[in-house]
Protein backbone atom coordinates (compact mmCIF):
# COMPACT_ATOMS: atom_id res chain seq x y z
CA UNK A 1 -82.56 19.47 -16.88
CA UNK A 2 -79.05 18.32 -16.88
CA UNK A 3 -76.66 20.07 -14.55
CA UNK A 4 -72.71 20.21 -15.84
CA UNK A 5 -70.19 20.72 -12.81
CA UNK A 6 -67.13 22.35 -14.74
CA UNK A 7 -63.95 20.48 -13.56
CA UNK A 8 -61.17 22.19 -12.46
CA UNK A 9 -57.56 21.87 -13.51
CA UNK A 10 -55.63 19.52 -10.88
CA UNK A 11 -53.03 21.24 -9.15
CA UNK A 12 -51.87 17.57 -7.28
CA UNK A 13 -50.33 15.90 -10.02
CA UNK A 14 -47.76 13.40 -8.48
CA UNK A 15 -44.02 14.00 -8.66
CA UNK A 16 -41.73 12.69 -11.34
CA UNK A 17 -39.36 9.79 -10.74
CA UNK A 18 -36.59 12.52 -11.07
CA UNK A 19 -38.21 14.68 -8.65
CA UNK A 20 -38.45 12.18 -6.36
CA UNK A 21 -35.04 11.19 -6.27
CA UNK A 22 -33.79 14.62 -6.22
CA UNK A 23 -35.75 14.94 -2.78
CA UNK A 24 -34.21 11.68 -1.67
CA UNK A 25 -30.80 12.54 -2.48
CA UNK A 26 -31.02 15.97 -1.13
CA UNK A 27 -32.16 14.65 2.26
CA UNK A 28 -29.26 12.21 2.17
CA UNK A 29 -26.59 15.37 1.29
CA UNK A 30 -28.39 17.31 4.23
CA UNK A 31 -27.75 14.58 6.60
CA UNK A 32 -24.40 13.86 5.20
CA UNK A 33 -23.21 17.52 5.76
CA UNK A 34 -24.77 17.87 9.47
CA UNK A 35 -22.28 14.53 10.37
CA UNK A 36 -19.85 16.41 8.46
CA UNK A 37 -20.36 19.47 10.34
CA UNK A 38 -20.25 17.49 13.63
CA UNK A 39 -17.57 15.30 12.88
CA UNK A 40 -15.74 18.57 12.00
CA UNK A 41 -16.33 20.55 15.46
CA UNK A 42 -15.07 16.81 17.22
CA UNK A 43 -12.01 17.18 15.36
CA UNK A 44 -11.35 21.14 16.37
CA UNK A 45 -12.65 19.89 20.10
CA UNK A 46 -10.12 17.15 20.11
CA UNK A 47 -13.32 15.44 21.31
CA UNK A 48 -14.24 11.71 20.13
CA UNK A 49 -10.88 9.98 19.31
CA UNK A 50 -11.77 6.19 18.62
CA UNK A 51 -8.12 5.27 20.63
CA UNK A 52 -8.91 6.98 23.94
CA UNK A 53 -11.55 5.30 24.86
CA UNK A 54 -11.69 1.65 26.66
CA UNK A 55 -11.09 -1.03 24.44
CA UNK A 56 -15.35 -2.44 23.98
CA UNK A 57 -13.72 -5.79 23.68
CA UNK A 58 -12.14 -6.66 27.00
CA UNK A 59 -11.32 -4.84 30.35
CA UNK A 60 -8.29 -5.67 33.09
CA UNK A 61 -8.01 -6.00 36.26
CA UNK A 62 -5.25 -3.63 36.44
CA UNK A 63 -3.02 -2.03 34.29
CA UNK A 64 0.64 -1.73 35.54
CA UNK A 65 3.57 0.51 34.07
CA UNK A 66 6.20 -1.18 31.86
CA UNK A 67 8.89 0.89 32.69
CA UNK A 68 9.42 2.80 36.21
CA UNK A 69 12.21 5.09 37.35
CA UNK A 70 15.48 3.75 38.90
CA UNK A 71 16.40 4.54 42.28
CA UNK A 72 18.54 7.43 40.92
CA UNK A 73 15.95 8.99 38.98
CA UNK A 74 18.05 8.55 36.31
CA UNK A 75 16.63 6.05 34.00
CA UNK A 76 13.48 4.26 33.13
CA UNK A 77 14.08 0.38 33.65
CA UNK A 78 11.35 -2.27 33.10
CA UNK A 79 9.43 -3.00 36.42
CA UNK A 80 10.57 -6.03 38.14
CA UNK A 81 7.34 -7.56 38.64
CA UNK A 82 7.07 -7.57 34.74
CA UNK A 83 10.57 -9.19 33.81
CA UNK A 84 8.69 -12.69 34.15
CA UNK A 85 7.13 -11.38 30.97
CA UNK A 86 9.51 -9.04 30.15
CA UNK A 87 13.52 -8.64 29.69
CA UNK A 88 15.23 -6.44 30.97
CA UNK A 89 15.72 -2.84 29.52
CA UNK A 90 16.63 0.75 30.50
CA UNK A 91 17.17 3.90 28.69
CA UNK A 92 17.96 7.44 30.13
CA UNK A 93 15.01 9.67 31.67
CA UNK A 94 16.03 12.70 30.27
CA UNK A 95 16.54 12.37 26.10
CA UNK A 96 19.77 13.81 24.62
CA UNK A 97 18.99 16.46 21.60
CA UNK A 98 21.26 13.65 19.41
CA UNK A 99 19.06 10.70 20.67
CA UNK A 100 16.73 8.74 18.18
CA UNK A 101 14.56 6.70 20.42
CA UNK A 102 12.79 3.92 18.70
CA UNK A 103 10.23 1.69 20.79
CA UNK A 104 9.63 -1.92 19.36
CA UNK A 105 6.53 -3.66 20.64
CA UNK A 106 5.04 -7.48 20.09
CA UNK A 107 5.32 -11.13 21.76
CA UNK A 108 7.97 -13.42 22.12
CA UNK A 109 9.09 -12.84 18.69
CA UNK A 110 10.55 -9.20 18.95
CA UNK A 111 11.77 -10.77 22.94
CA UNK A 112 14.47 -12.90 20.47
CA UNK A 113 12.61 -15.95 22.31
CA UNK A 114 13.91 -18.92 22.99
CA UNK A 115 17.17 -16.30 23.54
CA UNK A 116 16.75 -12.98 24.57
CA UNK A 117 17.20 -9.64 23.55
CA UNK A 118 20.54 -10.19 22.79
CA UNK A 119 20.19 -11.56 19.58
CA UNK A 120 16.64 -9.81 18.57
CA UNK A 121 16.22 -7.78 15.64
CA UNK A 122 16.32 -4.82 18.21
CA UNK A 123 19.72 -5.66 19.05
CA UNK A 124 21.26 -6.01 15.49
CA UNK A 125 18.97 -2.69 14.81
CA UNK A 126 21.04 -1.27 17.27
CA UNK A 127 24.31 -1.74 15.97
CA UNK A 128 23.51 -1.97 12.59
CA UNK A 129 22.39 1.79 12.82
CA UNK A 130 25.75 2.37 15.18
CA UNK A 131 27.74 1.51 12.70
CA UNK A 132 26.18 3.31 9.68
CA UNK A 133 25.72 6.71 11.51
CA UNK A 134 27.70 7.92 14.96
CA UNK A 135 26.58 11.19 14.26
CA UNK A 136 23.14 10.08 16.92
CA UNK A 137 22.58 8.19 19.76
CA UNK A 138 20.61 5.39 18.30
CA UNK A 139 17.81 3.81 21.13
CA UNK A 140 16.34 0.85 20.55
CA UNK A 141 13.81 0.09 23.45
CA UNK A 142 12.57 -4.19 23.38
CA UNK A 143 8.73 -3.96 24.73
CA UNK A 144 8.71 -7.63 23.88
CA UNK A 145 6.39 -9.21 25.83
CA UNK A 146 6.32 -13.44 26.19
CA UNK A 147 3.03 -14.27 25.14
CA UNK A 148 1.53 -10.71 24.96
CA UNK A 149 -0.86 -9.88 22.02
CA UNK A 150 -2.07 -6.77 20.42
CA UNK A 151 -4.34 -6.16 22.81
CA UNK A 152 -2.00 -5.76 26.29
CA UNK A 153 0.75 -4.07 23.57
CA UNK A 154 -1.71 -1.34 23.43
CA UNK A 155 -1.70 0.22 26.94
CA UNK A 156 2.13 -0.13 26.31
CA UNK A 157 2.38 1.46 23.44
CA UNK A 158 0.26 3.90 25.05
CA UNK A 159 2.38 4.41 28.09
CA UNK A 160 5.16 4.63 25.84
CA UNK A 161 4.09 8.07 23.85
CA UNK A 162 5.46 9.68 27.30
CA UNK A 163 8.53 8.71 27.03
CA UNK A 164 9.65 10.65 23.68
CA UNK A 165 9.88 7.98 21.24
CA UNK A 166 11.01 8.81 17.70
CA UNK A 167 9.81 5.65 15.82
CA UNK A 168 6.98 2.70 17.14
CA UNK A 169 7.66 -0.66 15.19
CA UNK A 170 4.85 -3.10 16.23
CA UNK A 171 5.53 -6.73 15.23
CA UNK A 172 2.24 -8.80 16.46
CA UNK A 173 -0.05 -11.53 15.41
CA UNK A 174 1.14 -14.74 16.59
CA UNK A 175 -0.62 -15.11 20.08
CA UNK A 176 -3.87 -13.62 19.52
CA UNK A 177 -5.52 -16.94 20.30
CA UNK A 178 -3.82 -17.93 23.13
CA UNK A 179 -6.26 -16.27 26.21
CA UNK A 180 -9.31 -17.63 26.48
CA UNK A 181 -11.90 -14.59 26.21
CA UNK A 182 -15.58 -13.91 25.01
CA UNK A 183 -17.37 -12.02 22.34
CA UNK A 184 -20.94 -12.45 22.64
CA UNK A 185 -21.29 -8.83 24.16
CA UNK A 186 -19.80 -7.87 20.35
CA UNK A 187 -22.28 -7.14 17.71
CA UNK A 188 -20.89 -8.91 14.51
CA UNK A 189 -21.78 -6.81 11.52
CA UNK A 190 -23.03 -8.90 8.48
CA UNK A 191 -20.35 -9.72 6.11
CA UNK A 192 -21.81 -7.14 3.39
CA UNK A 193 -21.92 -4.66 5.74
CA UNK A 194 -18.53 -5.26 7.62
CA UNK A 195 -16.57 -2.42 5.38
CA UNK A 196 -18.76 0.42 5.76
CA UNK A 197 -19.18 -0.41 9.58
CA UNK A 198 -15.79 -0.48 9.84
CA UNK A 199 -15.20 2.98 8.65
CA UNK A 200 -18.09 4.32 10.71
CA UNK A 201 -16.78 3.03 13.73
CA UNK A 202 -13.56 5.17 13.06
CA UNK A 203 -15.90 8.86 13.46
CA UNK A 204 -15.78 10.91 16.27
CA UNK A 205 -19.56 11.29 16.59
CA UNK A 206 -19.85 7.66 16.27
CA UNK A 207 -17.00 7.10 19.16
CA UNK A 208 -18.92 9.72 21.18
CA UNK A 209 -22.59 7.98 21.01
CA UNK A 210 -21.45 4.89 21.54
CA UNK A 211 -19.63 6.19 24.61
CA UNK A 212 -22.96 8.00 25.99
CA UNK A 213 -24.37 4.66 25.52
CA UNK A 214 -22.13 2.56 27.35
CA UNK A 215 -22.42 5.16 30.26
CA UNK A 216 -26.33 5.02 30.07
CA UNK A 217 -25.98 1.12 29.78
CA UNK A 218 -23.74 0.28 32.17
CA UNK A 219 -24.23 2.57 34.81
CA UNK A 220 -23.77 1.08 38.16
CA UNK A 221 -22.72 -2.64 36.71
CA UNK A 222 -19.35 -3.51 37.51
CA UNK A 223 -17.79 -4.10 34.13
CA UNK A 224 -19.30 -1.87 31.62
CA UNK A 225 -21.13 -3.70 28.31
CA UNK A 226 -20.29 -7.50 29.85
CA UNK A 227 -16.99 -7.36 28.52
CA UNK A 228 -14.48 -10.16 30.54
CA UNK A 229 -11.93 -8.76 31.99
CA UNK A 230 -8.49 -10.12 32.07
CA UNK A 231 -5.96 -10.28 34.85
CA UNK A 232 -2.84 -7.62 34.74
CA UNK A 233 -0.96 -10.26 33.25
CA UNK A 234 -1.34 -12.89 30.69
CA UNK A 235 -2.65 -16.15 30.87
CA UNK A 236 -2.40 -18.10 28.01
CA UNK A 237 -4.48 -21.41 27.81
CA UNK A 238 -1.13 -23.17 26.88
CA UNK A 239 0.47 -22.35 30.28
CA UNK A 240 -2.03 -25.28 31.99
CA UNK A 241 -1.71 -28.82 32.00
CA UNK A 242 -2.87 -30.34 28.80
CA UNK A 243 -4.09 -27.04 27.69
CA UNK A 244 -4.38 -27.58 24.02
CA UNK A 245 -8.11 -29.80 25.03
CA UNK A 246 -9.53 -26.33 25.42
CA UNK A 247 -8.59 -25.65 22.29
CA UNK A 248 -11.92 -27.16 19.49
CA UNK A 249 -13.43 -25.08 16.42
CA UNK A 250 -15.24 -22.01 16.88
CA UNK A 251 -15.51 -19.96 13.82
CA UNK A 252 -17.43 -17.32 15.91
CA UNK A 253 -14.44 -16.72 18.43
CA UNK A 254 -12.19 -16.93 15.22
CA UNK A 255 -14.21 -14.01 13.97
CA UNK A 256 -14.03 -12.26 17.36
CA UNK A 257 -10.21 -12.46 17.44
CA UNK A 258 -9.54 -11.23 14.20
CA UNK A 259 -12.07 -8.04 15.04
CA UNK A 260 -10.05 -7.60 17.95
CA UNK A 261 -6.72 -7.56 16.46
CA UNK A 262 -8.14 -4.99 13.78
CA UNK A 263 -9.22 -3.10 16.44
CA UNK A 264 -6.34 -2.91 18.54
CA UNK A 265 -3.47 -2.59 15.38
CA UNK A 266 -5.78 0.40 14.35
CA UNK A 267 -5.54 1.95 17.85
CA UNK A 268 -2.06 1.34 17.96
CA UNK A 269 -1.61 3.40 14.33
CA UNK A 270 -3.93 5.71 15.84
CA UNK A 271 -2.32 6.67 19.01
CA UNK A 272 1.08 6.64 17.41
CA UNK A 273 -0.58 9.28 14.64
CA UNK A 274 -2.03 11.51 17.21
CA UNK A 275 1.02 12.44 18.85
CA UNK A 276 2.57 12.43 16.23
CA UNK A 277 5.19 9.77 16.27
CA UNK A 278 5.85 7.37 13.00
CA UNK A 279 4.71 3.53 13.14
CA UNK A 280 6.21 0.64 10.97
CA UNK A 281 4.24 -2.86 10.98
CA UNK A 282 6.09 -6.01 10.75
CA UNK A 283 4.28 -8.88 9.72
CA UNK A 284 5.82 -11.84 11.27
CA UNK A 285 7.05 -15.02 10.08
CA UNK A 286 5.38 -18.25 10.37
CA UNK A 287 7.46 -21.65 9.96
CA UNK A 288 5.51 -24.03 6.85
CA UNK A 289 7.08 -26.42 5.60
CA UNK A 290 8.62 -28.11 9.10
CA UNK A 291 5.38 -27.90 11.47
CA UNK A 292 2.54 -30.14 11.58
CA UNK A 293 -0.78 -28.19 12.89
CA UNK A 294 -0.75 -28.67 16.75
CA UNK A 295 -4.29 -29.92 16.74
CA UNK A 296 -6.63 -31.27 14.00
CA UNK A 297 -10.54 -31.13 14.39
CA UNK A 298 -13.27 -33.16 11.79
CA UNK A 299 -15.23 -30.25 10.11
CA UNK A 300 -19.08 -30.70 11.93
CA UNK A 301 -21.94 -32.41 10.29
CA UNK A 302 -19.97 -35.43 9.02
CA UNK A 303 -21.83 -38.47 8.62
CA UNK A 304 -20.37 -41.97 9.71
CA UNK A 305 -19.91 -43.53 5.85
CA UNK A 306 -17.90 -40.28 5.40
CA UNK A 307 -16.08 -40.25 7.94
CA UNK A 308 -15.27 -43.69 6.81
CA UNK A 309 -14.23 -43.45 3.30
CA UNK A 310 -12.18 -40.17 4.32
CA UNK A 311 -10.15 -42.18 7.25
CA UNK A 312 -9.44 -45.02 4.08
CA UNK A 313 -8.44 -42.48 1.44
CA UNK A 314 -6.11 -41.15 4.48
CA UNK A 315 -4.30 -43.97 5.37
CA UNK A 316 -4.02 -45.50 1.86
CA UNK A 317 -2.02 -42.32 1.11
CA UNK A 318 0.12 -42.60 4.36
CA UNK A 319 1.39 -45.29 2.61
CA UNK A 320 1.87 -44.13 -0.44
CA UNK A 321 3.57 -41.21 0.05
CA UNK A 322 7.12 -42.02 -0.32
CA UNK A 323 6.48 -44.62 -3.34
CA UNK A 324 4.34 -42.72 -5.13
CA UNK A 325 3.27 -39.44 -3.99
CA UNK A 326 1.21 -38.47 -7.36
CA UNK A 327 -1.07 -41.30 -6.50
CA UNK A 328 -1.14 -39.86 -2.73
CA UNK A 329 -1.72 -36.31 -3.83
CA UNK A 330 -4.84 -37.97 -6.16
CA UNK A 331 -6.18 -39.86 -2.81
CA UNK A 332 -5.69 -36.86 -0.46
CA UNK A 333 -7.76 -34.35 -2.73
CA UNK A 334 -10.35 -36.92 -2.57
CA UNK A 335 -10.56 -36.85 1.30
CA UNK A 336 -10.03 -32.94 1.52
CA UNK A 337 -13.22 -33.07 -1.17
CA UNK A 338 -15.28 -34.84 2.01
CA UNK A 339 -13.49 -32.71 4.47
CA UNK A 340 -11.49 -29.70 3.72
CA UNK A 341 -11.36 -28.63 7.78
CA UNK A 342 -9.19 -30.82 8.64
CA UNK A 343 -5.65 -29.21 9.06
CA UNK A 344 -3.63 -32.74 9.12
CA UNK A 345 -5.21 -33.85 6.26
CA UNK A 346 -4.44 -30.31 4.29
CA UNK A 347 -0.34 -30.55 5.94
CA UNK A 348 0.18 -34.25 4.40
CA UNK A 349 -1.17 -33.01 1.10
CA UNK A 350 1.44 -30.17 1.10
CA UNK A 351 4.05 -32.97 2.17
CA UNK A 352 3.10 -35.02 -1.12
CA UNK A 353 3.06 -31.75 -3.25
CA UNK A 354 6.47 -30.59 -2.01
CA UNK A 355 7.80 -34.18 -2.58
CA UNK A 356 6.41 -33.75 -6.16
CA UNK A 357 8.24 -30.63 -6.81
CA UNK A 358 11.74 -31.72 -5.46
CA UNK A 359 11.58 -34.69 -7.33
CA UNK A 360 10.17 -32.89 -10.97
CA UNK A 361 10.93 -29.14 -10.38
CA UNK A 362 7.69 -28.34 -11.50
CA UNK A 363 6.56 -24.91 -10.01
CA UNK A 364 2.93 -25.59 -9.98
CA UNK A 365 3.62 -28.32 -7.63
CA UNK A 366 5.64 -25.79 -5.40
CA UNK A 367 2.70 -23.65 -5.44
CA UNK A 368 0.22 -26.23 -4.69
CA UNK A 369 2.11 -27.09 -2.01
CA UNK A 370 2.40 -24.18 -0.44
CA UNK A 371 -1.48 -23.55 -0.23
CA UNK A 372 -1.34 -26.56 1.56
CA UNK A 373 0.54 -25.78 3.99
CA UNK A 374 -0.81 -22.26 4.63
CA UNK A 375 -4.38 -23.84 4.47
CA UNK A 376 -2.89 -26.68 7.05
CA UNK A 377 -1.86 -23.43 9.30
CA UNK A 378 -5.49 -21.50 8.73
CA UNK A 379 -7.45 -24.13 9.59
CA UNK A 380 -5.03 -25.44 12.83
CA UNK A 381 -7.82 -25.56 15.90
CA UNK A 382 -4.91 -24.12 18.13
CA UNK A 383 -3.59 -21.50 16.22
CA UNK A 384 -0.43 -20.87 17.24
CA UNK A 385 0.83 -19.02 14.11
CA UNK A 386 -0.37 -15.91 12.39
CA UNK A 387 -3.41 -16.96 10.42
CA UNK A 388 -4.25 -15.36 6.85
CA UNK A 389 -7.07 -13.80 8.23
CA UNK A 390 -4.72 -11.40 10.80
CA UNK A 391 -2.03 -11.05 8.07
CA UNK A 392 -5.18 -9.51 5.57
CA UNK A 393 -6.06 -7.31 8.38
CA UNK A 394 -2.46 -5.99 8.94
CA UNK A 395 -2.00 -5.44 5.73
CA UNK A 396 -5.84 -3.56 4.95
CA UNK A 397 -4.41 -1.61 8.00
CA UNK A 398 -1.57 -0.57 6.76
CA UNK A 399 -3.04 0.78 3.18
CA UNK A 400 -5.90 2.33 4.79
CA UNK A 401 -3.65 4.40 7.37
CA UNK A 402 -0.60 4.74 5.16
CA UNK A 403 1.44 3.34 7.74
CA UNK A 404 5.01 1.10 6.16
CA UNK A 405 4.87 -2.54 6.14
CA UNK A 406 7.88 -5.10 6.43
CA UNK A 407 6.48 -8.63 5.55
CA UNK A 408 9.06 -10.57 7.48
CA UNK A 409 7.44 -13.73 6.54
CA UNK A 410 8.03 -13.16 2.73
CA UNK A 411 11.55 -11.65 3.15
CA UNK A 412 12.57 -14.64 5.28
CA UNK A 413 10.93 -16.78 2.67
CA UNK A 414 12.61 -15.25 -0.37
CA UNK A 415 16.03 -16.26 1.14
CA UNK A 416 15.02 -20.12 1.06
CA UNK A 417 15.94 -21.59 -2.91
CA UNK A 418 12.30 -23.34 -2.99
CA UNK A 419 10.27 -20.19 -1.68
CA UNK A 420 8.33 -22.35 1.26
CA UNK A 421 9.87 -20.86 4.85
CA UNK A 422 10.48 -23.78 7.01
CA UNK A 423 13.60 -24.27 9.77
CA UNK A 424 16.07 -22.28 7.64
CA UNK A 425 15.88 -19.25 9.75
CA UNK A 426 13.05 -20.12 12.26
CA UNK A 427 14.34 -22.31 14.89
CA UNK A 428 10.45 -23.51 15.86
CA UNK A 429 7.42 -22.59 14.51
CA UNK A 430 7.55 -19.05 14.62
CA UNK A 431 11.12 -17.87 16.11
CA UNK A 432 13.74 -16.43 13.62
CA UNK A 433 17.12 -17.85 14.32
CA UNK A 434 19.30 -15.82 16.77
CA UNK A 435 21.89 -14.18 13.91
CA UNK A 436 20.21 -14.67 10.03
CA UNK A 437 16.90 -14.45 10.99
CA UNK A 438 17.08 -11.24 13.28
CA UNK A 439 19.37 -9.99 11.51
CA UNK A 440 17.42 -9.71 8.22
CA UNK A 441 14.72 -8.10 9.82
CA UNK A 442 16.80 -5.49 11.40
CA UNK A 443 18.26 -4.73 7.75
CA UNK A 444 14.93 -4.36 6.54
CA UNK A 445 14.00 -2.06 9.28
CA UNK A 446 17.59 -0.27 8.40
CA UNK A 447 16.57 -0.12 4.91
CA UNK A 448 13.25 1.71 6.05
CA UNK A 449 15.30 3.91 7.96
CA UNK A 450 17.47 4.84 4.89
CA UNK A 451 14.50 5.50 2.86
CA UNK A 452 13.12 7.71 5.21
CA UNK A 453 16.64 10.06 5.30
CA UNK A 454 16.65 9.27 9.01
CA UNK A 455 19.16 6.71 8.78
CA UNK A 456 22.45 8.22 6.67
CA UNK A 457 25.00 5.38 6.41
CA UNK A 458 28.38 5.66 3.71
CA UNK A 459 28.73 3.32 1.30
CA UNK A 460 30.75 1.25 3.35
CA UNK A 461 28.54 1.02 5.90
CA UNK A 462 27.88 -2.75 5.71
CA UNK A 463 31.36 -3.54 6.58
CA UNK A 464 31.21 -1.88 9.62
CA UNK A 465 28.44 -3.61 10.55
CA UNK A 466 28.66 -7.41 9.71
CA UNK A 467 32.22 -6.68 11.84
CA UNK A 468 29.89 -4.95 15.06
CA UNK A 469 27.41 -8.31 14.63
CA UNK A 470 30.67 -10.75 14.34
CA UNK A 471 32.40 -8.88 17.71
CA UNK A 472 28.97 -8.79 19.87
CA UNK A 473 28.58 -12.81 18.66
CA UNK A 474 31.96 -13.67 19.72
CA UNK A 475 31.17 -12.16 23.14
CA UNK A 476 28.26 -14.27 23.74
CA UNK A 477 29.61 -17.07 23.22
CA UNK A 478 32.28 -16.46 25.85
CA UNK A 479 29.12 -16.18 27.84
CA UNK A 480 28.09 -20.11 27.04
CA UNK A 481 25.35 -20.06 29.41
CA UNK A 482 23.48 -17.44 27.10
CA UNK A 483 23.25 -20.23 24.15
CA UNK A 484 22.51 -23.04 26.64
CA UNK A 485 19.50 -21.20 28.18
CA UNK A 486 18.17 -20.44 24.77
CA UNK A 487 18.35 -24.19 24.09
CA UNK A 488 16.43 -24.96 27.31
CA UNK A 489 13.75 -22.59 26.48
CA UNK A 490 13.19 -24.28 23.19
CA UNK A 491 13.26 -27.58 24.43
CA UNK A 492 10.47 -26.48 26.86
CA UNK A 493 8.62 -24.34 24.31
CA UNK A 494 8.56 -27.47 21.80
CA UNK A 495 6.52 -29.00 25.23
CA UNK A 496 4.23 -26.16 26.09
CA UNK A 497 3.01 -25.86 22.16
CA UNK A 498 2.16 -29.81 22.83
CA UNK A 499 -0.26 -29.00 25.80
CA UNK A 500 2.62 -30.41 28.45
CA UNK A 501 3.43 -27.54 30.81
CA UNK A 502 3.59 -28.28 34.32
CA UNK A 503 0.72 -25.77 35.27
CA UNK A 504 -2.41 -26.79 37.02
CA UNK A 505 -5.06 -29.05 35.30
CA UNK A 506 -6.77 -26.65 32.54
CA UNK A 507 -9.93 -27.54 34.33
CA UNK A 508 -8.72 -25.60 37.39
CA UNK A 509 -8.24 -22.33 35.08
CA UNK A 510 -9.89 -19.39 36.07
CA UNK A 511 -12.04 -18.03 33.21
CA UNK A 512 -11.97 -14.52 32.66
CA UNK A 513 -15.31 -12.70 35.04
């Protein structure tokens, strides 16, 4: 006899693809609305702010105030053991109600280097906004520091939010390569992954775990997370006897750098934001046209018969470049197709291009040209100019954040009649000219100001002005010695860029602990 076994109805039956991914996404919108809710009581807490925490790139030594009080108590004045870095400044301890105190931060450039102060865009800032509006006492504070980079600008800039500033402008990106620091401690997102990292980073619960975990880390080690630490002051590789041989391509460190800069510009915005004080970025200018790269490296893996038919194709358009520079362009594109790293090679191409658009006019030549010459400036091995990388960064920054940007690079460079910025108002390679290149960047900043409704000038305004910047001219050069020292300090600049300062052997440096 056959026994049946009735089945019974399954009550398992898997889920649906839809079902699934309902699940999925409703575990994702859970977890998204607990970080939410955290990142929401961090904000009311005031707890977790990415900028005041230690910068996880480097450390110093010590950190010293900028400015100190006067004997008097009267006014802040820029510490003497900083005016080796620093020129001198003051402005009054206690702020009048009709005071508009603007702070202006970056390296030698905002300094008015090889001059001074004197003849920076602060200056002509100054009186420019004198002379448009007496009804305020217009401040305008130079926290120019020779060779300082973003990173030792923020602990000023920091410093600087006691002081009751009105405005921050931060002009920065020329010396970001000149101390010699590490990254390896620095966990390099991948490349596809760099954007969302980047706006993780900025959360309060993510600034708060990764502080727990540097505490839990480096508990009892000297310098938290192996980051080197710095001396108070800078020390730029440059400042050494034939300095520029420490200088050889690292793409990694490149990387670093630029992280670092992105870092410490967002910190600046940050901090400004915070207490509440407007920022304005100024991307600097970089000379083109008139400066070689200061050192040229052979991209790696080369082999001999290429190195070979490259150093032919080279020198056979050395000598054709005057004669016939079409034919030079044709052998130079030839050697860039062997070796495209090699920042000479990339500067004499833009020389044969520009020579091909003064002599036919032809704007594709110009533009040719000029992605020569920034491509000659990227891919310098001592990068003593503002590379594209840093200028994409500054400007990301700057959408992301909101915050105003004056590109002093491109309005410098829309005042030159072939649109390629060379010595016209840059007196080296990255120096505006003491009177029509500071001064166009304090009309910019003036501009700014007038679009804002802080700065109110009459429509005559500009009058008043060009005959403040004509009188404070005509008083330094009764002062000759002010024009003769600037000339000095090029002279010797146009040395130190070369690797010749008189410092000790670069082998005797002290690397960073």
């Amino acid at each position: 006899m056959t026994s049946t076994v009735s089945k019974q109805p399954r009550t398992d039956r898997p889920l649906s693809r839809r079902r699934k991914w309902g699940f999925r996404l409703a575990a994702i919108a859970l977890g998204l609305s607990v970080l939410a809710a955290a990142e929401g009581v961090c904000i009311l807490g005031g707890w977790g702010r990415p900028a005041d925490y230690p910068d996880p790139y480097v450390g110093f030594s010590e950190v010293h105030p900028l400015f100190v009080l006067n004997d008097a108590a009267t006014r802040y004045e820029i510490a003497k053991s900083r005016r080796v870095y620093f020129a001198k400044q003051s402005f009054p301890a206690t702020k009048g109600n009709d005071t508009y105190r603007i702070f202006c931060f970056g390296g030698s450039t905002v300094q008015g280097r090889p001059y001074s102060t004197a003849t920076s865009f602060t200056k002509w800032l100054q009186l420019s906004l004198a002379a448009g509006d007496d009804r305020r006492n217009w401040e305008v504070v130079n926290c120019g520091g020779i060779s300082y980079a973003s990173y030792r600008l923020t602990p000023i800039l920091k410093e600087c939010l006691g002081y009751e500033p009105d405005l921050f402008v931060i002009c920065t990106g020329h010396n970001e390569f000149l101390e010699d620091r590490t990254f390896s401690h620095i966990k390099h997102a991948h490349p596809l992954l760099a954007v969302p990292t980047r706006r993780l980073s900025r959360l309060r619960t993510a600034t708060l775990l990764r502080s727990a975990v540097r505490d839990i880390v480096g508990s009892g080690r000297r310098v938290p997370d192996g980051r080197p630490v710095l001396p108070a002051e800078t020390d730029p590789l440059l400042n050494y006897r034939n300095g520029i041989r420490a200088y050889h391509r690292d793409d990694e460190w490149r990387r670093g750098v630029v992280e670092h800069f992105e870092f410490n510009l967002r910190r600046m915005i940050d901090l400004a934001a915070a207490d509440g004080v407007p920022a304005v970025l100024v991307l600097p200018p970089s000379n083109l046209r008139e400066m070689p790269p200061f050192k040229s490296e052979h991209a790696a893996g080369l082999t001999a018969g290429e190195l070979s038919r490259w150093h032919r194709l080279v020198e056979e358009a050395r000598s054709l470049r005057s004669a016939d520079p079409r034919q030079a362009v044709t052998l130079l594109e030839q050697a860039i197709g062997i070796d495209g790293r090699h920042a000479g090679t990339q500067y004499l191409l833009a020389t044969c291009y520009d020579a091909l658009w003064r002599k036919t006019l032809d704007e594709r030549f110009r533009d040719k040209a000029r992605s020569a010459y920034v491509a000659a400036r990227d891919e310098d091995v001592c990068p003593l100019r503002m590379i594209s990388p840093l200028e994409v960064a500054m400007r990301r920054i700057a959408a992301e954040t909101g915050t105003p940007l004056i590109d002093a690079h491109a309005l410098l460079e829309s005042k030159v009649a072939d649109g390629i910025l060379g010595d016209e108002f840059l007196v080296d390679h990255i120096h505006p000219s003491p009177a029509e290149g500071h001064q166009a960047i304090a009309g910019a900043l003036s501009r700014h100001l007038k679009k804002e409704s802080i700065f109110q000038p009459p429509s005559d305004w500009r009058r008043n002005r060009d005959a403040a910047f004509r009188r404070h001219l005509e008083a330094l050069a009764r002062d000759q010695n002010y024009f003769i020292r600037g000339q000095q300090t090029l002279r010797a600049l146009d040395a130190w860029t070369k690797g010749r300062a008189e410092g000790p052997p670069i082998e005797k440096r002290t690397r960073s602990r």
